[in-house]
Protein backbone atom coordinates (compact mmCIF):
# COMPACT_ATOMS: atom_id res chain seq x y z
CA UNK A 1 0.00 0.00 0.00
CA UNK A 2 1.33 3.25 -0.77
CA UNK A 3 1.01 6.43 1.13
CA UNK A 4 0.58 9.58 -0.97
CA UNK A 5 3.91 11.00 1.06
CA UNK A 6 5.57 8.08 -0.57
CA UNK A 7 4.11 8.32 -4.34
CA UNK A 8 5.23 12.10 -3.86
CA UNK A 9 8.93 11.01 -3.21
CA UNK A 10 9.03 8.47 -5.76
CA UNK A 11 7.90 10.82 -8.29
CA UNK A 12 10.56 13.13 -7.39
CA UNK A 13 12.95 10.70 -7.74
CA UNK A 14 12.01 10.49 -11.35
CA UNK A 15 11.93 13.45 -12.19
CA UNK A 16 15.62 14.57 -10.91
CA UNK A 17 18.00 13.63 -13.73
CA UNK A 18 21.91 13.08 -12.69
CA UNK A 19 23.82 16.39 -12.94
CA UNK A 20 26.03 14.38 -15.62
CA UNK A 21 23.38 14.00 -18.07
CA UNK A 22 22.22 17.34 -17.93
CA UNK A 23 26.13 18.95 -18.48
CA UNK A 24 25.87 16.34 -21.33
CA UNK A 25 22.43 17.49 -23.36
CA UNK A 26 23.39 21.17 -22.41
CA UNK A 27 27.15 20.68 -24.47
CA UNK A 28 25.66 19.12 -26.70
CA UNK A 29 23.34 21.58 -27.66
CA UNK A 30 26.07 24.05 -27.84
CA UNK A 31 28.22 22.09 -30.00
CA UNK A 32 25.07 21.77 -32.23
CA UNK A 33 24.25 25.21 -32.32
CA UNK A 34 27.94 26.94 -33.46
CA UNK A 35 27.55 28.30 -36.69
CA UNK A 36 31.12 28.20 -37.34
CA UNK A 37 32.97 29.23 -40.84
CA UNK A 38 35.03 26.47 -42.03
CA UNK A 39 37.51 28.87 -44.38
CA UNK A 40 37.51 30.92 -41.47
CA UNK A 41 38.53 28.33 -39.15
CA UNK A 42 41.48 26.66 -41.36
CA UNK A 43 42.59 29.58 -42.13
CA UNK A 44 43.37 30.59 -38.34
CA UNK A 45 44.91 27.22 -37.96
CA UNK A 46 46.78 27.66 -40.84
CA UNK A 47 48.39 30.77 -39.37
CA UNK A 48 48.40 29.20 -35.66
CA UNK A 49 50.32 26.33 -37.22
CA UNK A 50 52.97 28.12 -39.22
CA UNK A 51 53.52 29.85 -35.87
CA UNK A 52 54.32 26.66 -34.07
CA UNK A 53 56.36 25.19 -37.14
CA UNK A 54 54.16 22.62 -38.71
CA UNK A 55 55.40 21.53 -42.17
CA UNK A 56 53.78 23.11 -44.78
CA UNK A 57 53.50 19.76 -46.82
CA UNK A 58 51.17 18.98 -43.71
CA UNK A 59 49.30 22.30 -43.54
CA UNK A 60 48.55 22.41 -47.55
CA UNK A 61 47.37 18.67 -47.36
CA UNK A 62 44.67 19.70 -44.62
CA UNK A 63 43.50 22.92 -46.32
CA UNK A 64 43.19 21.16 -49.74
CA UNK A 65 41.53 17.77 -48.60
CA UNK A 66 40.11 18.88 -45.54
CA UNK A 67 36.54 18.04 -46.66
CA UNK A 68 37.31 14.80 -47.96
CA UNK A 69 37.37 13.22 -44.72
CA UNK A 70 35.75 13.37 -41.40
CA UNK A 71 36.87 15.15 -38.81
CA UNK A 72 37.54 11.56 -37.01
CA UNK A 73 40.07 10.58 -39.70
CA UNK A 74 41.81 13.87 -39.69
CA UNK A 75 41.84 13.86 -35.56
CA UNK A 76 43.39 10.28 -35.64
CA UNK A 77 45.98 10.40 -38.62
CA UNK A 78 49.60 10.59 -38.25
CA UNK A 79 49.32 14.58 -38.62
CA UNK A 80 50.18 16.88 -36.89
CA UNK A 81 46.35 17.57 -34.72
CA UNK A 82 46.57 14.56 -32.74
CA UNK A 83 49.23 15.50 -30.81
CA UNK A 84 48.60 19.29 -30.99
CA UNK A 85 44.83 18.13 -28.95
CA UNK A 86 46.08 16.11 -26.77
């Protein structure tokens, strides 16, 4: 038998979501929401990298095939972004 004290806690309990999961939806609606320009954005890494002496064989090969491939592939090649992210 339930008391209506205790269907008021359980419902509570449902409704409260883990602060993890909230911090989760709420980035990803930011990351969703950036309305970023790509030429924009390689060409600031373009000039960030030349400052921090990346090859330019390396930098031309990003800015010309950068839209071939996902983001993924360019994040885990043997480039130079992998280790400047980490």
């Amino acid at each position: 038998m339930l008391t209506k004290g205790t269907a008021s806690s359980d419902e509570q309990n449902h409704n409260q979501l883990p602060p993890t999961y909230m911090y989760s939806v709420i980035f990803k609606d930011i990351v969703l929401e950036i309305n970023d320009d790509d030429a924009k954005s390689i060409k600031a890494l373009e000039t960030y990298c030349k400052k921090q002496n990346i090859p330019d064989a390396e930098i031309n090969e990003l800015k010309s095939k950068y839209h071939q491939k996902s983001p993924v592939w360019w994040y885990t090649c043997e480039m130079f972004l992998y280790g400047m992210l980490n």
